[in-house]
C-alpha atoms as a PDB file:
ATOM      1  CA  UNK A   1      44.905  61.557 241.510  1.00  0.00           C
ATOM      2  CA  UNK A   2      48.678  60.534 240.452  1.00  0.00           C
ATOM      3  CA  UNK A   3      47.455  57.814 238.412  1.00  0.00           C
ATOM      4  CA  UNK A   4      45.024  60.372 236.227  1.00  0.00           C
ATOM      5  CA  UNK A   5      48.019  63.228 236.098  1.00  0.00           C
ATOM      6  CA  UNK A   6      50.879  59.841 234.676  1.00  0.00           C
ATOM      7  CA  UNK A   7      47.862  58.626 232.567  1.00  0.00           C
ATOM      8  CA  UNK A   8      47.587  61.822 230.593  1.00  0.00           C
ATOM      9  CA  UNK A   9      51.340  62.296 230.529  1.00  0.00           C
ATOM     10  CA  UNK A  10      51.790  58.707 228.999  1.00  0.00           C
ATOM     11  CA  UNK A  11      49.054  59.611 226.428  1.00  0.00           C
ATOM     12  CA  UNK A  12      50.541  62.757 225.771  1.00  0.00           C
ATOM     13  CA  UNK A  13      53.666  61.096 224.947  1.00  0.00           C
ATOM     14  CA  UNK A  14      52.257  58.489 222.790  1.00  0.00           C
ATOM     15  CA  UNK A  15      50.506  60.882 220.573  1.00  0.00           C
ATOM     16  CA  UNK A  16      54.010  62.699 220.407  1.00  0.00           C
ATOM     17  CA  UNK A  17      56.082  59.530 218.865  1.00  0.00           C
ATOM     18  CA  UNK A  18      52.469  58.521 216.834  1.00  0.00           C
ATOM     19  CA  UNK A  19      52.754  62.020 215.330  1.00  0.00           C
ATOM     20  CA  UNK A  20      56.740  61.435 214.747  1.00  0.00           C
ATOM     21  CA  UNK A  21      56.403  58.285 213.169  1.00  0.00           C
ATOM     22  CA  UNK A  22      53.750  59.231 210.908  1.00  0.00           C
ATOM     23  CA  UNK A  23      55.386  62.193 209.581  1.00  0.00           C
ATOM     24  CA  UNK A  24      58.547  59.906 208.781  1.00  0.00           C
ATOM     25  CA  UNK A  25      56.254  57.491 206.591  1.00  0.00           C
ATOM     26  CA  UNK A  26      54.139  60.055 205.131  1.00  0.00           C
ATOM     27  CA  UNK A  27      57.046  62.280 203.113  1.00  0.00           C
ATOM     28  CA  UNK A  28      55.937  65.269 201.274  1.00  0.00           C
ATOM     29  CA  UNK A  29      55.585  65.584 197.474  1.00  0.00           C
ATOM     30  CA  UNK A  30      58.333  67.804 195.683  1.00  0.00           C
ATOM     31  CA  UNK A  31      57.371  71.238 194.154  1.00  0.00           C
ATOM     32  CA  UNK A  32      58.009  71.897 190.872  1.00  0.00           C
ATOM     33  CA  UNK A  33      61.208  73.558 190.308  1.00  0.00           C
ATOM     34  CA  UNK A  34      59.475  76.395 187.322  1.00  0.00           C
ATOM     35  CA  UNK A  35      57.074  78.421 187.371  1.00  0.00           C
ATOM     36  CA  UNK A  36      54.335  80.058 189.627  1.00  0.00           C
ATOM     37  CA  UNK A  37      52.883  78.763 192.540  1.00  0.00           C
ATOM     38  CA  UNK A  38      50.490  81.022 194.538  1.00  0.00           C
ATOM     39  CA  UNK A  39      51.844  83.880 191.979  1.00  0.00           C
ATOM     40  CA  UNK A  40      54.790  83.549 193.782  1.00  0.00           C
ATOM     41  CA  UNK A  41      57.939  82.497 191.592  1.00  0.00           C
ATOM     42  CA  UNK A  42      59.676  79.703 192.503  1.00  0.00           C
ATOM     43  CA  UNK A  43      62.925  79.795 190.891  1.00  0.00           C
ATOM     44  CA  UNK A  44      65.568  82.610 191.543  1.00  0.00           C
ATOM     45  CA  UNK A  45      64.813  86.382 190.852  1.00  0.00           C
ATOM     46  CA  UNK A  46      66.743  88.051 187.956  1.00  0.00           C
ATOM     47  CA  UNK A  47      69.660  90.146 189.109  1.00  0.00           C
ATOM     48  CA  UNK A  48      69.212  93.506 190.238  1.00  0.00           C
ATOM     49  CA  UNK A  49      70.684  96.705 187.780  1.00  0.00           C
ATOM     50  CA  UNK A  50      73.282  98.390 188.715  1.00  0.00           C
ATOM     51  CA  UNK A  51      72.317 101.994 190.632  1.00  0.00           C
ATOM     52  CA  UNK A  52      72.850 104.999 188.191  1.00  0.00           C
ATOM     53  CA  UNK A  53      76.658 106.951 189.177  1.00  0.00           C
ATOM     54  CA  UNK A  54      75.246 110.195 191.201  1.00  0.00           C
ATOM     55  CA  UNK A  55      75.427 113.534 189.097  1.00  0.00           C
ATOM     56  CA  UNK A  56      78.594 115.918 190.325  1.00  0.00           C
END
């Protein structure tokens, strides 16, 4: 029963540094720096106006 419990460990493992390795090869592609993506802006937000002085 050992041998079946260190069996799925070892496979376990191996899919673990499989996983690792292939991430390392694969790299993913830049986004674009301008524009939309997902109607979500992707460069910096404008800066916000200054709050109006409170009336005395």
């Amino acid at each position: 029963m050992a041998w079946l419990g260190a069996l799925l460990f070892a496979a376990s493992l191996g899919g673990c540094v499989l996983m690792i390795v292939l991430g390392a090869r694969h790299a993913d592609e830049a986004l674009p720096t301008g524009g939309e993506l997902m109607k979500m802006p992707l460069g910096e937000a404008p800066p916000a106006a200054p709050a109006p002085a409170p009336m005395p």
